[in-house]
Protein backbone atom coordinates (compact mmCIF):
# COMPACT_ATOMS: atom_id res chain seq x y z
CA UNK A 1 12.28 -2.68 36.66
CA UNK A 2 12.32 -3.71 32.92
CA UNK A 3 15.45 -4.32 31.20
CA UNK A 4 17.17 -2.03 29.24
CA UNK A 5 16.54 -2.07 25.17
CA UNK A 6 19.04 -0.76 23.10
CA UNK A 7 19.22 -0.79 19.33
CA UNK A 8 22.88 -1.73 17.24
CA UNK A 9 24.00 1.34 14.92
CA UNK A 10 24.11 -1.51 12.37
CA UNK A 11 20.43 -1.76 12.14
CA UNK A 12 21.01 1.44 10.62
CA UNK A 13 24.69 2.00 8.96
CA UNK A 14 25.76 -0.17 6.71
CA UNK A 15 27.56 0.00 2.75
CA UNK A 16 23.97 0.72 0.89
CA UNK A 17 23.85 4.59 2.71
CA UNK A 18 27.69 4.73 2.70
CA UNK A 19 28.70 4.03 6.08
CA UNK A 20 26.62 7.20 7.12
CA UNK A 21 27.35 7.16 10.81
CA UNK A 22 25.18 10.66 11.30
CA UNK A 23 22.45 8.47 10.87
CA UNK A 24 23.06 7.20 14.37
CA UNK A 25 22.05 10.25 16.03
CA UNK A 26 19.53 11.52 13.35
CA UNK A 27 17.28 7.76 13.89
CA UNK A 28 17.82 6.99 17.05
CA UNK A 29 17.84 10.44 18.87
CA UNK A 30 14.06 10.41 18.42
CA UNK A 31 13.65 7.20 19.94
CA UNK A 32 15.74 7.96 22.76
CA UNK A 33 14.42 11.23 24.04
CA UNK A 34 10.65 9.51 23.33
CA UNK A 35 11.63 6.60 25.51
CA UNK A 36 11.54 3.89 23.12
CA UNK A 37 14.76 2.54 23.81
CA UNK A 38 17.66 3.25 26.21
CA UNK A 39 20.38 3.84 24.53
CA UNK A 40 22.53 2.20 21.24
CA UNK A 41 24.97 -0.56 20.67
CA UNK A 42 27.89 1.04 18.88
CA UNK A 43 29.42 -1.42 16.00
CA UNK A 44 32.17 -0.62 14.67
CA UNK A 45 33.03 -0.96 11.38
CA UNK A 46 36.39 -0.41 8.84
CA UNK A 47 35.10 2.19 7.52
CA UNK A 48 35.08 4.21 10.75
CA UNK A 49 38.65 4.11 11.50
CA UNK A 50 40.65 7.67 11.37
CA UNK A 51 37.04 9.41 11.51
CA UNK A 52 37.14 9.23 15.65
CA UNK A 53 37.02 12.81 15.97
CA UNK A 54 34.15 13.34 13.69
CA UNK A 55 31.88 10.27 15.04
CA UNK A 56 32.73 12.07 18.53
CA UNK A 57 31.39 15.48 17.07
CA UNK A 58 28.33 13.86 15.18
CA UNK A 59 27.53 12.81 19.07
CA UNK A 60 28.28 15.44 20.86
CA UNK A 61 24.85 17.08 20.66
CA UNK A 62 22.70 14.75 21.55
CA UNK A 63 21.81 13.07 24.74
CA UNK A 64 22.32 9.57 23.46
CA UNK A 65 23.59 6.42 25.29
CA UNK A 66 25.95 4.01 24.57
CA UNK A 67 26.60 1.42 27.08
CA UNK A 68 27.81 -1.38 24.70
CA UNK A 69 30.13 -1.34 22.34
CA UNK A 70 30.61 -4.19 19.60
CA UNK A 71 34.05 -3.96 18.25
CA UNK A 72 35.21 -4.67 14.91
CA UNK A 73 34.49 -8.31 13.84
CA UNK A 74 37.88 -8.83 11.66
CA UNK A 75 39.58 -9.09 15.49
CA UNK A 76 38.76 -12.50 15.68
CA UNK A 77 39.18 -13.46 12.03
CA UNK A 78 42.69 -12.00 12.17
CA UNK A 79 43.46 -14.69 15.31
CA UNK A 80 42.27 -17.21 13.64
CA UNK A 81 45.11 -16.78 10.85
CA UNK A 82 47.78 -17.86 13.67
CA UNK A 83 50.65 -15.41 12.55
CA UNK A 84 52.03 -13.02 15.01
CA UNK A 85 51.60 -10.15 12.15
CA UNK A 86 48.05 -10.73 12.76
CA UNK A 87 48.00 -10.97 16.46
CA UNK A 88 49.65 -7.96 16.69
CA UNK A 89 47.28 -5.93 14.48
CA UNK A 90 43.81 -7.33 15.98
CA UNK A 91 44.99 -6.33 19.36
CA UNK A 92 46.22 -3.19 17.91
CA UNK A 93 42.78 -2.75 16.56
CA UNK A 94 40.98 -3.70 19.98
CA UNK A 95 42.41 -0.92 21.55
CA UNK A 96 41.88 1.25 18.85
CA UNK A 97 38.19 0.33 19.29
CA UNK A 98 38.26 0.68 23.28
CA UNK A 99 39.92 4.22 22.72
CA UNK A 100 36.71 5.25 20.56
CA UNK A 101 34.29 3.40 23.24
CA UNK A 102 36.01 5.04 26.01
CA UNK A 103 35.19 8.49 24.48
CA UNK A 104 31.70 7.61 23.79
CA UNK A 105 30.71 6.23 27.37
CA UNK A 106 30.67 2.94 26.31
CA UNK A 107 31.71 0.52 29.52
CA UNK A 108 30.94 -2.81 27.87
CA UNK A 109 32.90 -4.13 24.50
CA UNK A 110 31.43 -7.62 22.31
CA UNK A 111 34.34 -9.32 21.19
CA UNK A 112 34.42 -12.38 18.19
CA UNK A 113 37.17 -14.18 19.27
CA UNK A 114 37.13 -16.74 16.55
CA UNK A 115 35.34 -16.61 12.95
CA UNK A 116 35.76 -15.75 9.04
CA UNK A 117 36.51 -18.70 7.21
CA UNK A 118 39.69 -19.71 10.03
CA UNK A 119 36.75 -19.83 12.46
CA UNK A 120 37.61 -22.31 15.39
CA UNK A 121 40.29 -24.51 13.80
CA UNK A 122 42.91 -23.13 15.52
CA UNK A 123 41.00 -22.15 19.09
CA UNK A 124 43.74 -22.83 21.13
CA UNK A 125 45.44 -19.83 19.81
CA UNK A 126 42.83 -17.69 19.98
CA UNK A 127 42.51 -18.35 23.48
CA UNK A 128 45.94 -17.48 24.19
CA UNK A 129 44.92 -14.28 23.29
CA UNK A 130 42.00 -14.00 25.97
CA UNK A 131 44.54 -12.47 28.91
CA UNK A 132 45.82 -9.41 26.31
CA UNK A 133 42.71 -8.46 25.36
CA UNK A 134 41.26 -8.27 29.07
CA UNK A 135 44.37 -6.48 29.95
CA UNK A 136 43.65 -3.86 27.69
CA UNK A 137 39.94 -3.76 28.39
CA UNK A 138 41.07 -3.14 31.93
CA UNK A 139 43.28 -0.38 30.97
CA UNK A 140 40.13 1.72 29.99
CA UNK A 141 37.85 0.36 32.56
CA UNK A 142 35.38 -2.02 30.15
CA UNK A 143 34.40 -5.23 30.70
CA UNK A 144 35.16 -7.57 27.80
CA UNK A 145 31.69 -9.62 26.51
CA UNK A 146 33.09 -12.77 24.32
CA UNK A 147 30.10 -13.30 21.91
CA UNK A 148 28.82 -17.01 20.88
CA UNK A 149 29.79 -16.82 17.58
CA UNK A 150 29.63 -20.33 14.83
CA UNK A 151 31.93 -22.28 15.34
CA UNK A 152 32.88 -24.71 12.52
CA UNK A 153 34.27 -27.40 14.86
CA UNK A 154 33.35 -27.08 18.64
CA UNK A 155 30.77 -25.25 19.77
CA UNK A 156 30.52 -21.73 21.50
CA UNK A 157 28.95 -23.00 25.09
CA UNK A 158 32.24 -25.24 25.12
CA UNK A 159 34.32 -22.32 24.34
CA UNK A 160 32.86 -20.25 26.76
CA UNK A 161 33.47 -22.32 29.50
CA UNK A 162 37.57 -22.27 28.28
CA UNK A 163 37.49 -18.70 28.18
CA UNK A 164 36.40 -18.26 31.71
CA UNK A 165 39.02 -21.12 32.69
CA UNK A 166 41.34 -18.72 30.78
CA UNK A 167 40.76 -15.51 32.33
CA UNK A 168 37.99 -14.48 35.48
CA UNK A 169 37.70 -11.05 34.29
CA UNK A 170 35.92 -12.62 31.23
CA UNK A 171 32.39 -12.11 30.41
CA UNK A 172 29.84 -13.27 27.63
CA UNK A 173 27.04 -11.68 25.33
CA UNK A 174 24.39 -14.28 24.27
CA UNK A 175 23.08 -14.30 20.48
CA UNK A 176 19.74 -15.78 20.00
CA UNK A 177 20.08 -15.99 16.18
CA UNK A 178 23.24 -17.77 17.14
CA UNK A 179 21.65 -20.00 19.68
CA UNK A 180 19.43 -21.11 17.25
CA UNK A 181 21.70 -21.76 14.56
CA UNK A 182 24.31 -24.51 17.08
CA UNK A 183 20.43 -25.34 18.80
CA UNK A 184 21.80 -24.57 21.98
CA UNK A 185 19.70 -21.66 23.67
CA UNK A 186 18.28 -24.08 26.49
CA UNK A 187 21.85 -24.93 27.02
CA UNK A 188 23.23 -21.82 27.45
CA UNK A 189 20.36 -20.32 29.36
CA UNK A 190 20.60 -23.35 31.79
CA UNK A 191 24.25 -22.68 32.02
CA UNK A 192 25.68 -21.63 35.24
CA UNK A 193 27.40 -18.91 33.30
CA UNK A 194 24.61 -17.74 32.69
CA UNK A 195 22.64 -18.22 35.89
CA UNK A 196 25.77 -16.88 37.60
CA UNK A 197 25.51 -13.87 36.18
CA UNK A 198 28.18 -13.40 33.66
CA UNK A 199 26.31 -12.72 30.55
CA UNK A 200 24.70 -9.07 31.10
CA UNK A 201 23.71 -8.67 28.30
CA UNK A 202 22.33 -10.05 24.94
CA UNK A 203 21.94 -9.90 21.15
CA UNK A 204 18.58 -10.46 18.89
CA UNK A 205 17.68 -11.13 15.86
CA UNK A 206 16.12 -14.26 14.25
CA UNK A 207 17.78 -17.66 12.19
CA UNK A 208 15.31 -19.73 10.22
CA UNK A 209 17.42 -23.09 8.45
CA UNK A 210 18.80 -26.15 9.50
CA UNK A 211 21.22 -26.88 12.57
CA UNK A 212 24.78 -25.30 11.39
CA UNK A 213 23.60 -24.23 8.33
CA UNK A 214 25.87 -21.12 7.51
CA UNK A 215 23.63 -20.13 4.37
CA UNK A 216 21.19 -19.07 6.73
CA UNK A 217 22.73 -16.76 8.97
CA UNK A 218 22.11 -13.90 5.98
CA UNK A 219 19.88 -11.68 5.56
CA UNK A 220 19.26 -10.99 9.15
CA UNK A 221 15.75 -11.64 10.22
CA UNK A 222 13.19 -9.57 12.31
CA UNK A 223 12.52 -11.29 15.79
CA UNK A 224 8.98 -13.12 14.82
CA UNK A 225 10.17 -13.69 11.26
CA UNK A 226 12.49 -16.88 11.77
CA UNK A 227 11.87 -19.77 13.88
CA UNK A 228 13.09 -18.71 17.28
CA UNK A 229 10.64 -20.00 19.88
CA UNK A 230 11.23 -16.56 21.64
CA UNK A 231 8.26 -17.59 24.28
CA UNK A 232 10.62 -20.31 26.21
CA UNK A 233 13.38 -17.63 25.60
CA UNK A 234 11.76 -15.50 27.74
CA UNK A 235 10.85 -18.01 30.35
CA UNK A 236 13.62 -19.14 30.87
CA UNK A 237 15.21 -15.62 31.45
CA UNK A 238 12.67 -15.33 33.83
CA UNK A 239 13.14 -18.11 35.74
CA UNK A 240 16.91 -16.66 36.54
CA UNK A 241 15.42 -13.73 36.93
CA UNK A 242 17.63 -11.79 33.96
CA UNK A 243 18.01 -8.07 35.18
CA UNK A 244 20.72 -7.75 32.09
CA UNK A 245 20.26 -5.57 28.58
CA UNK A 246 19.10 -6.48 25.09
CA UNK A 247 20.17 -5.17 21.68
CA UNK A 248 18.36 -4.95 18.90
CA UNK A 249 20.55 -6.35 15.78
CA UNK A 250 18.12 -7.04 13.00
CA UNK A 251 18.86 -4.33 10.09
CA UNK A 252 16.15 -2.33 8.79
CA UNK A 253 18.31 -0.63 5.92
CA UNK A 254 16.39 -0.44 2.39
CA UNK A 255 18.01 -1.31 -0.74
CA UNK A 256 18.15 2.20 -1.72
CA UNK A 257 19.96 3.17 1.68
CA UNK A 258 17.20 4.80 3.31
CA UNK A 259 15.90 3.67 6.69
CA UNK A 260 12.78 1.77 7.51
CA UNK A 261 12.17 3.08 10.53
CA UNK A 262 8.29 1.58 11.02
CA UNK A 263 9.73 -1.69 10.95
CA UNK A 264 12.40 -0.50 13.43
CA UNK A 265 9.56 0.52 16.04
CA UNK A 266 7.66 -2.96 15.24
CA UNK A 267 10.73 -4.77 16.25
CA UNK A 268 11.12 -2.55 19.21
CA UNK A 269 7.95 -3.33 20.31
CA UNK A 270 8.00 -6.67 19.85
CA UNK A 271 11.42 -7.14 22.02
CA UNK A 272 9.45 -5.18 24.75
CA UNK A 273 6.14 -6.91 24.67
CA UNK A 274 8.03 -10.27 24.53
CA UNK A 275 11.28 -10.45 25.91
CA UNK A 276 11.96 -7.48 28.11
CA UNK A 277 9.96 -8.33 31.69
CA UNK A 278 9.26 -5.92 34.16
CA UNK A 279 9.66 -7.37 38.11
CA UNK A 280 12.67 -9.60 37.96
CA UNK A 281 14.93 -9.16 40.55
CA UNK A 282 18.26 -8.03 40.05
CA UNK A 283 20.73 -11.05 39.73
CA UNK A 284 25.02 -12.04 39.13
CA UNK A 285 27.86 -10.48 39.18
């Protein structure tokens, strides 16, 4: 069995083609039906909201897959301001983004619980917020992924760990460019959260700069292009025998808004030659 591949709808949709979201179908359509991956990561973006119907329609005719769903990213930005205003509108926007997830098939959401320029400072409130948000995940039936996001003061693997003290029904998506960027893949691969089973699922894309160095996290590299050693990566998923999914996040948008798709399939390919084994036995939770 080899893991499942899918690609992020931001690789494709972003401001340069104006938030074009029949571009999700149109691209990755192809690729589904041809096998080359297994479905998409919705992300959701601000530009999307009111337009459920219509992304629903765009859809509708196709045969593609999404199992994961990355909601917006201004939900954990908006905790991090510590004002109940703000609480109440980024849970008003997670569910929101489960109702359009829901209607898509989607039975996973990422969540950024902390980040923006508020970022961790205030973590304790953020994580006061981890109960409301699985309660509404498990009004719709999704399991909640908390993403590894920078983290100005602490770290994520730290946070983590509070988060599952928080709330069991909690679960975790693993970043590599992320990793990279607090040097703590090996950590969090080692991790019995991880080992345990409770992140299904992970994000890729490469990071090439110093430890913490938040200059570097844009543009977005290709997998091979950074300095990811994505050889270990893979042993060591491996060696826990990781029967969870991957997503593609690296965009491959042109300046002029048009799609470079070749370098799409290269990146595909590379995820499958090098990451995504085939004979691990199914593992966690």
């Amino acid at each position: 069995m080899v893991n499942d591949l899918y690609c992020s709808t931001g690789t494709v949709v972003s401001r340069l083609n104006g938030y074009d979201y029949t571009l999700m179908s149109r691209i990755f359509s192809p690729m589904f039906d041809e096998g080359l991956i297994e479905g998409c990561e919705f992300m959701m973006l601000r530009a999307f909201y009111g337009h459920k119907r219509e992304i629903c329609s765009s859809l509708a005719g196709t045969q593609l897959r999404f199992p994961v769903f990355h909601t917006d990213k201004d939900i954990g930005v908006l905790l991090g301001e510590c004002l109940d205003s703000s609480d109440r509108l980024a849970l008003d926007l997670y569910r929101a983004n489960c109702e359009l997830a829901s209607a898509i098939g989607s039975k996973k959401t990422v969540i950024h619980l902390w980040g923006g320029f508020p970022s961790d400072h205030h973590i304790e409130h953020n994580l006061s917020m981890v109960k409301s948000i699985c309660d509404i995940a498990q009004k719709y039936s999704i399991i909640p992924l908390f993403e590894n996001i920078p983290c100005s003061v602490g770290n994520p693997l730290k946070l983590w760990e509070k988060i599952r003290k928080t709330d069991r029904r909690a679960r975790f998506v693993f970043d590599t460019r992320f990793g990279e960027f607090h040097r703590q893949s090996k950590d969090i691969l080692e991790h019995t959260l991880f080992t345990s089973g409770f992140v299904p699922h992970i994000h890729i894309s490469d990071f090439k700069g110093r430890k913490k160095d938040f200059s570097k996290l844009r543009p977005i590299l290709q997998p091979g292009e950074g300095q990811i050693d994505y050889a270990a990566i893979a042993k060591l998923l491996n060696d826990c025998y990781f029967m969870g999914s991957f997503t593609i996040e690296s965009p491959a948008v042109r300046k002029d808004g048009s799609i470079d798709t070749e370098t799409l399939k290269k990146t595909i390919r590379f995820v499958r030659e090098n990451i995504c084994s085939p004979g691990r036995r199914k593992y966690g939770k």
